[in-house]
Protein backbone atom coordinates (compact mmCIF):
# COMPACT_ATOMS: atom_id res chain seq x y z
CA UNK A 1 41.30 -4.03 30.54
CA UNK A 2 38.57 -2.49 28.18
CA UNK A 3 38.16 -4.45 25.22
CA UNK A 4 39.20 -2.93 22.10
CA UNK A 5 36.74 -0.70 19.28
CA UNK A 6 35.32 -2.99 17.17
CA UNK A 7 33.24 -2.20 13.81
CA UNK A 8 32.52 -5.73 12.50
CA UNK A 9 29.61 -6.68 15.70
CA UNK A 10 26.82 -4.49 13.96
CA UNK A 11 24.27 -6.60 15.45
CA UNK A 12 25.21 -6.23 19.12
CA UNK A 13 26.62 -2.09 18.50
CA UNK A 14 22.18 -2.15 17.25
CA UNK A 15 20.59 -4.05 19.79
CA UNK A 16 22.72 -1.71 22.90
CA UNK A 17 21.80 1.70 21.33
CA UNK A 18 18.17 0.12 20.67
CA UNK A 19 17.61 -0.89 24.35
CA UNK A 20 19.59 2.26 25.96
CA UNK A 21 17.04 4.58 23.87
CA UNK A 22 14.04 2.34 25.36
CA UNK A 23 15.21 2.56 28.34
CA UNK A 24 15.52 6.50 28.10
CA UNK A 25 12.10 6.80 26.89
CA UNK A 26 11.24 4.54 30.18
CA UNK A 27 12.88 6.93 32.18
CA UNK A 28 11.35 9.63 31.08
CA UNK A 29 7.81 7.96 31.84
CA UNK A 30 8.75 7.45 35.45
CA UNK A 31 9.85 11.34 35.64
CA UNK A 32 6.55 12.09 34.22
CA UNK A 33 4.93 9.78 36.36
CA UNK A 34 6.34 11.82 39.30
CA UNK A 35 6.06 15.40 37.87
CA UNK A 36 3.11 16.22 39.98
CA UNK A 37 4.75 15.54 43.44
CA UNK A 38 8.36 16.51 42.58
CA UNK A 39 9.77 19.42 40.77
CA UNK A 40 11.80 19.55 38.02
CA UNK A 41 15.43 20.46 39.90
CA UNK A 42 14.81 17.64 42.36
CA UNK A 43 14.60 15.03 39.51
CA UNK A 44 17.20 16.53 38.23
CA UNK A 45 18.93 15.77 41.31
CA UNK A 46 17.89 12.37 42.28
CA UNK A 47 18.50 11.38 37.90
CA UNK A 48 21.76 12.27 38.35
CA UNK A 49 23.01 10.96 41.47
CA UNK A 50 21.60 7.30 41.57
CA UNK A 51 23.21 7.66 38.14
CA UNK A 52 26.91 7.82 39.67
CA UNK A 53 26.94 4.35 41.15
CA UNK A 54 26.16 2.86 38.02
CA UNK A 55 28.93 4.62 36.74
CA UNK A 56 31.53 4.62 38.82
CA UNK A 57 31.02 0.42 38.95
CA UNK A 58 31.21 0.50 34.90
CA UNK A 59 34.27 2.62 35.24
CA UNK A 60 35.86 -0.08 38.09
CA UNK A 61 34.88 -2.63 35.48
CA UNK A 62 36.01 -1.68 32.18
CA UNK A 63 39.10 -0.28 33.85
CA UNK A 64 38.86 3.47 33.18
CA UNK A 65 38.16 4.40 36.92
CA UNK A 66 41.35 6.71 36.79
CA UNK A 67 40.86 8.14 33.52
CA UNK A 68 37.25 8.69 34.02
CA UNK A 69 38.51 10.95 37.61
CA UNK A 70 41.41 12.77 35.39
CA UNK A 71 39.64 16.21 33.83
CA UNK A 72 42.24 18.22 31.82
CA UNK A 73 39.39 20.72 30.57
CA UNK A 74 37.67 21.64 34.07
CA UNK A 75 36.31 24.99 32.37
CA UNK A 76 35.31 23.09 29.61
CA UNK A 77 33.26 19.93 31.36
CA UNK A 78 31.48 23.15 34.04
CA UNK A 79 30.44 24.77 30.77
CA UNK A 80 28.93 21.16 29.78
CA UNK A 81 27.56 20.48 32.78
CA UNK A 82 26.13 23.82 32.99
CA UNK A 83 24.14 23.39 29.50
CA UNK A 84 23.44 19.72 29.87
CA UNK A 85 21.99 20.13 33.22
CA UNK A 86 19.92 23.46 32.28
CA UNK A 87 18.86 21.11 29.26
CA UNK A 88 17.57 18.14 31.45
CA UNK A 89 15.88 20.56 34.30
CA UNK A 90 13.71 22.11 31.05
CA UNK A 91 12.99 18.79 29.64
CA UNK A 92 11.98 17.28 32.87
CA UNK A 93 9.34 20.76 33.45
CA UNK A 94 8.04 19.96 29.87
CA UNK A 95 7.66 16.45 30.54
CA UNK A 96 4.92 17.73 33.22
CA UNK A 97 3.24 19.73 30.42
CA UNK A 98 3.18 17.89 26.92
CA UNK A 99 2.95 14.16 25.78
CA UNK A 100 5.74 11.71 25.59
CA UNK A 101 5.51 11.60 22.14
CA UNK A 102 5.78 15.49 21.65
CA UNK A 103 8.32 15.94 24.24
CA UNK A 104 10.44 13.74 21.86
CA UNK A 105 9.75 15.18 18.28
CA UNK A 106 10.90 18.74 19.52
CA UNK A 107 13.56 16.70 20.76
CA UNK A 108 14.74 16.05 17.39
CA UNK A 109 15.73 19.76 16.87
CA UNK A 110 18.95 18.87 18.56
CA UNK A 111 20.85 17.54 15.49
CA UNK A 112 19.44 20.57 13.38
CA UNK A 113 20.99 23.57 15.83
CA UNK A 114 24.23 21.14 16.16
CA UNK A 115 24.88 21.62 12.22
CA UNK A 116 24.35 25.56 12.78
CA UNK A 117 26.42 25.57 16.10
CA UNK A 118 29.23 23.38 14.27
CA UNK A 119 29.20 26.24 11.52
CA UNK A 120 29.37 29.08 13.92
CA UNK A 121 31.59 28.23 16.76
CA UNK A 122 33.56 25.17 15.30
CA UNK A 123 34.13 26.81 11.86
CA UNK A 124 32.80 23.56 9.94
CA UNK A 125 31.76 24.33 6.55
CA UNK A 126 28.05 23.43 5.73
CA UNK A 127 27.10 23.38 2.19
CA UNK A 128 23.29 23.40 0.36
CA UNK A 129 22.60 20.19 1.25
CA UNK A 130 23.09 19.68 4.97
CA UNK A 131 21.69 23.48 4.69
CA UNK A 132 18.55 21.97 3.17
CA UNK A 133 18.09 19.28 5.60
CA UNK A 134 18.42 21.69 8.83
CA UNK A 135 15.22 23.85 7.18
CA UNK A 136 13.40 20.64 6.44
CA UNK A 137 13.30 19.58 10.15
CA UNK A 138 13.03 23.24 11.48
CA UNK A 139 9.96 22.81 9.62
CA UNK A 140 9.05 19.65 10.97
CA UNK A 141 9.75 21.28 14.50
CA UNK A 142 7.25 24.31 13.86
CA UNK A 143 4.94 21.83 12.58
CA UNK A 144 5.17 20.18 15.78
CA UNK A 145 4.93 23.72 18.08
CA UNK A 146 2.37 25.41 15.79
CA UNK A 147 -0.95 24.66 17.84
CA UNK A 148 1.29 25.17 20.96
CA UNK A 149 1.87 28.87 19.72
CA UNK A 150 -1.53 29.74 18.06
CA UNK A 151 -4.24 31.63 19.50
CA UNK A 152 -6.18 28.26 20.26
CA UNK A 153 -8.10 28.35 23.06
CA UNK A 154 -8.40 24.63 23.35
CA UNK A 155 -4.12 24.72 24.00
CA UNK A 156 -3.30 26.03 27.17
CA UNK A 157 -0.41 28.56 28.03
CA UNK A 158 0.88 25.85 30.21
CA UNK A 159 1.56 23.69 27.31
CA UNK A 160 2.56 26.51 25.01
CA UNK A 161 5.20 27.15 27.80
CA UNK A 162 6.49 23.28 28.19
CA UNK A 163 6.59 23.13 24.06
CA UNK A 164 9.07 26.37 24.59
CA UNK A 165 10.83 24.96 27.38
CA UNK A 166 11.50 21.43 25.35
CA UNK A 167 12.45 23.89 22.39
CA UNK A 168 14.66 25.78 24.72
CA UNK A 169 16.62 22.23 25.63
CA UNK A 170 17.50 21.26 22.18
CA UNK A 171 19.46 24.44 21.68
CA UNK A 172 20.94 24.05 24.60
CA UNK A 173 22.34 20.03 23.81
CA UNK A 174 23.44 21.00 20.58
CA UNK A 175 25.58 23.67 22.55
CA UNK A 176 26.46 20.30 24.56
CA UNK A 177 27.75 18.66 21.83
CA UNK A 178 29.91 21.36 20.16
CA UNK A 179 31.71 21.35 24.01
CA UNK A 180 31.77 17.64 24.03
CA UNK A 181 33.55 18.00 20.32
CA UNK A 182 36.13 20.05 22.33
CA UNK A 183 36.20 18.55 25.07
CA UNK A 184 37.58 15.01 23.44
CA UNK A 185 40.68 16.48 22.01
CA UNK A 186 41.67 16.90 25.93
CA UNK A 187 39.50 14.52 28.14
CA UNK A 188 38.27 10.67 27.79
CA UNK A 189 34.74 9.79 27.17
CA UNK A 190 34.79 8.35 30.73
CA UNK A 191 35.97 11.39 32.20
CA UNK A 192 33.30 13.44 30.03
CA UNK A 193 30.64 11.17 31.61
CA UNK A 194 31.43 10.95 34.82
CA UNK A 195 32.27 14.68 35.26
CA UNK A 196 28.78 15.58 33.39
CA UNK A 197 27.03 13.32 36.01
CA UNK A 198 28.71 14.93 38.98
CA UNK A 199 28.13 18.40 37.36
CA UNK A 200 24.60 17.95 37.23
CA UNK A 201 24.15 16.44 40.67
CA UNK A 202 25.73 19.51 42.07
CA UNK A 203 24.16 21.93 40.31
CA UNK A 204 20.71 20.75 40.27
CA UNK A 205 21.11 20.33 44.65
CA UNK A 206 21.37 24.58 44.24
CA UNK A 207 17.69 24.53 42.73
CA UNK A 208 17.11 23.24 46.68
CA UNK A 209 17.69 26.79 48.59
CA UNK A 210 16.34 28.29 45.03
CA UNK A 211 12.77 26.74 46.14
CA UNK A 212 12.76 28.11 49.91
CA UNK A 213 13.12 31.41 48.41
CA UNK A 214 10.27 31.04 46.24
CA UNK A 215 7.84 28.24 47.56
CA UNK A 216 6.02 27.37 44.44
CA UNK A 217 5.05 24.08 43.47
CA UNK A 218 7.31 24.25 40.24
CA UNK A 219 10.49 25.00 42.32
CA UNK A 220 10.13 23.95 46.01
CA UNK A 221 11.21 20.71 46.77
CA UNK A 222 9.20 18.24 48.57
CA UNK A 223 9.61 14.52 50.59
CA UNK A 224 7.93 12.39 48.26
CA UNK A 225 5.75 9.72 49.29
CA UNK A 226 8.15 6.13 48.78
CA UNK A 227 6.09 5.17 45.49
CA UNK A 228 7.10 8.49 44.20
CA UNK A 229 10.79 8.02 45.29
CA UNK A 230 10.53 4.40 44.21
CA UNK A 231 10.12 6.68 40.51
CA UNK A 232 12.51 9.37 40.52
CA UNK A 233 15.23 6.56 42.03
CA UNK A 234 14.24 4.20 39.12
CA UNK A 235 14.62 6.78 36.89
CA UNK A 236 18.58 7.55 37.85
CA UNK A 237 19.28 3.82 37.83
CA UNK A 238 18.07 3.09 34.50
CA UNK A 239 19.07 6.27 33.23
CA UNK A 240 22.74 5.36 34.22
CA UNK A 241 22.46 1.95 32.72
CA UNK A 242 20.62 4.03 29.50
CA UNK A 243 23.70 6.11 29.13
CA UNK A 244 26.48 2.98 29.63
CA UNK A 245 24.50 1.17 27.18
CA UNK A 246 25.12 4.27 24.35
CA UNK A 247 28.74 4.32 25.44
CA UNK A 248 29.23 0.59 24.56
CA UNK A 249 27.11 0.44 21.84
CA UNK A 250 29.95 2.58 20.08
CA UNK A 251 32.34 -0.27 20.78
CA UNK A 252 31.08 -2.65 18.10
CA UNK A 253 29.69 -0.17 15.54
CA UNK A 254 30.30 3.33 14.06
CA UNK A 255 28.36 6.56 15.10
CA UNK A 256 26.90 7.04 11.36
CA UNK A 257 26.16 3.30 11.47
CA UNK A 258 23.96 3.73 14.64
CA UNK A 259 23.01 7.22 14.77
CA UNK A 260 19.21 6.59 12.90
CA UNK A 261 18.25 4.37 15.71
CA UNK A 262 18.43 7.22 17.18
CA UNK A 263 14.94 7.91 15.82
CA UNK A 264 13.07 4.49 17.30
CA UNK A 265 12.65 6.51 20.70
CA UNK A 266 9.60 7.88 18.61
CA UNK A 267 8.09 4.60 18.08
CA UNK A 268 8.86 3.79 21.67
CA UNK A 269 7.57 7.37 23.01
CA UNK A 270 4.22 6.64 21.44
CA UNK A 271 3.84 3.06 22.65
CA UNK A 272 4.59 4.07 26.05
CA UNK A 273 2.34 7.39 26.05
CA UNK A 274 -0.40 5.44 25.29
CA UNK A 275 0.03 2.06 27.20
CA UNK A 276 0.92 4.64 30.32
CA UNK A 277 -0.41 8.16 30.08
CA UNK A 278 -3.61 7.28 27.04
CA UNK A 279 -2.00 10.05 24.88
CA UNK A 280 -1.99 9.56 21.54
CA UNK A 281 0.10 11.32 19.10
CA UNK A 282 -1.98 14.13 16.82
CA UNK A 283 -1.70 13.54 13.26
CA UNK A 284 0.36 17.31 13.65
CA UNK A 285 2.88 15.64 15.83
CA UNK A 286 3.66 12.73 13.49
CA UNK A 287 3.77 14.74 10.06
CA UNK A 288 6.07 16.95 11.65
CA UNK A 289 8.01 14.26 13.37
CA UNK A 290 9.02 12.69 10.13
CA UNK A 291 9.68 15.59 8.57
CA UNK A 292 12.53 15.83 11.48
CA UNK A 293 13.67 12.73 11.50
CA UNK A 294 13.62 13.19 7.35
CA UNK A 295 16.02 16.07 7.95
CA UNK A 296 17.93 14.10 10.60
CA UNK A 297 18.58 11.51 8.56
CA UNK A 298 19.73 13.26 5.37
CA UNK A 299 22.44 15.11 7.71
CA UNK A 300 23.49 11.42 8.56
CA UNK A 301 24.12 10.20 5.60
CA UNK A 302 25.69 13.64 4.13
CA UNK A 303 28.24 13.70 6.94
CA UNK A 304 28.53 10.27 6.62
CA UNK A 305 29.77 10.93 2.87
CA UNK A 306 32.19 13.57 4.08
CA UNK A 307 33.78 12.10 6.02
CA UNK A 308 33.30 13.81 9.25
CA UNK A 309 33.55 11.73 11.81
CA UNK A 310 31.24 12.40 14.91
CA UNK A 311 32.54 8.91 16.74
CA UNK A 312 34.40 10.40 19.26
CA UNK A 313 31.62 12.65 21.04
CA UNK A 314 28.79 10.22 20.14
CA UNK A 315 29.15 8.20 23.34
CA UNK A 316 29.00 10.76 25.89
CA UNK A 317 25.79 12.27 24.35
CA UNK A 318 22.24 10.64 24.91
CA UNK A 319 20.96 9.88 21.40
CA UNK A 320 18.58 12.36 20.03
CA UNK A 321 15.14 12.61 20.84
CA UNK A 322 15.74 11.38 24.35
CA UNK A 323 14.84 13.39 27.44
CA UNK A 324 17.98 12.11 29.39
């Protein structure tokens, strides 16, 4: 029987959303590392299917294997599953195209589009301030894409197209998580994550007949050699274990409580960029990073003071910033 939600283990609620974000940022390095031999929907693919073991055992374990199987909102988790997995096959191309640690600041946008979505579609009311904050990271996240969309010759169209793609992707999760606000009032959290996981295994396998259409090297799928498949199999392990993590971490601690930890996959995105890949972050990158996470952060704490309580959606959402 699952153990009961707890707020007074801060400690452990830190340390579980602290790893599951490293570990995110570590799967994204081994999709990277494999971008040249395997295309984006066949990452997709192999992410999200050696992610269902991990979740179905957590699900056997914790006792929610029959809620996680009961979907009262099927509409509702294909529409997530739709955006989530569009989101992830964009990521993954920009991944190919731009560093770690730029991949993640654009990442950041998420939270900003989620206010605007939550004010269109949700009817939430957003005042000055939390209106303030979503213009100061917008502005960290053209900070971030200006070079990519100047007339710089020394920035290729390549990487102008993988900064638009990664753009592109944090639209689409904030749409993610105004359906995941929805889609608790009818499903579980298990069900949410086990239905997005199946979602995106099936719908990133269509990407296969997709590339024999049009053989190109950014669509057709190929039999990697077994170091590359050691990768892309790595990376749906740990990215199971990366989401399981988030989903637990919410046990012992509250979502405005651990949400700015969100923002460490930055630190952790730079460390591993240039331990693995020698990239190091422009001083561009990291001014307009931390005029994101500045933005981020001030939504935190003004929802936090309203009251509004994102706890319930939180765990079936990788944190921000994450290429999951």
């Amino acid at each position: 029987m699952a153990k009961p939600l707890t707020q007074n283990r801060p400690g452990r609620a830190i340390a579980l959303k602290t790893a599951a974000v490293f570990l995110f940022m570590v799967m994204a390095a081994l999709i990277k590392s494999a971008s040249d031999a395997v295309p984006p929907g066949q990452a997709v693919f192999f992410r999200s299917l050696f992610a269902m073991p991990i979740i179905w055992l957590w699900l056997w374990q914790s006792g929610h294997l029959h809620d996680g199987f009961k979907a009262n909102n099927i509409l509702g988790h294909v529409w997530r599953g739709l955006f989530g997995t569009t989101a992830m096959g964009l990521t993954f191309a920009g991944l190919a195209l731009l560093p770690l640690p730029e991949v993640t600041a654009i990442g950041y946008a998420t939270p900003m589009f989620t206010v605007l979505f939550a004010a269109m579609f949700l009817g939430e009311r957003v005042r000055l301030f939390r209106l303030s904050a979503v213009a100061l990271g917008l502005v960290g996240v053209m900070i971030v894409l200006a070079p990519r969309l100047s007339f710089d010759q020394s920035y290729s169209t390549a990487a102008t197209m993988g900064a638009l793609m990664v753009l592109g992707a944090s639209v689409l999760r904030a749409l993610v998580q105004i359906h995941v606000r929805r889609l608790v009032q009818t499903d579980s959290t298990s069900a949410i994550v086990f239905y997005f996981s199946l979602t995106a295994t099936v719908v990133s396998l269509l990407s296969l007949p997709v590339g024999w259409l049009f053989p190109t090297p950014s669509l057709a799928w190929t039999i990697p050699a077994p170091s590359v498949f050691a990768l892309i199999i790595g990376a749906g392990l740990i990215g199971g274990v990366a989401q399981i993590m988030v989903t637990s971490s919410y046990r012992f601690g509250t979502a405005s409580m651990l949400a700015p930890f969100d923002y460490s996959s930055m630190i952790f995105a730079t460390l591993i960029g240039w331990l693995v890949f020698s990239e190091v972050p422009t001083a561009t990158i990291l001014i307009g990073a931390a005029l994101v996470i500045a933005g981020g952060v001030l939504i935190i704490w003004r929802e936090r003071q309203l009251g509004l309580d994102r706890s319930k959606s939180k765990p079936s959402i990788a944190p921000a910033g994450t290429p999951n």
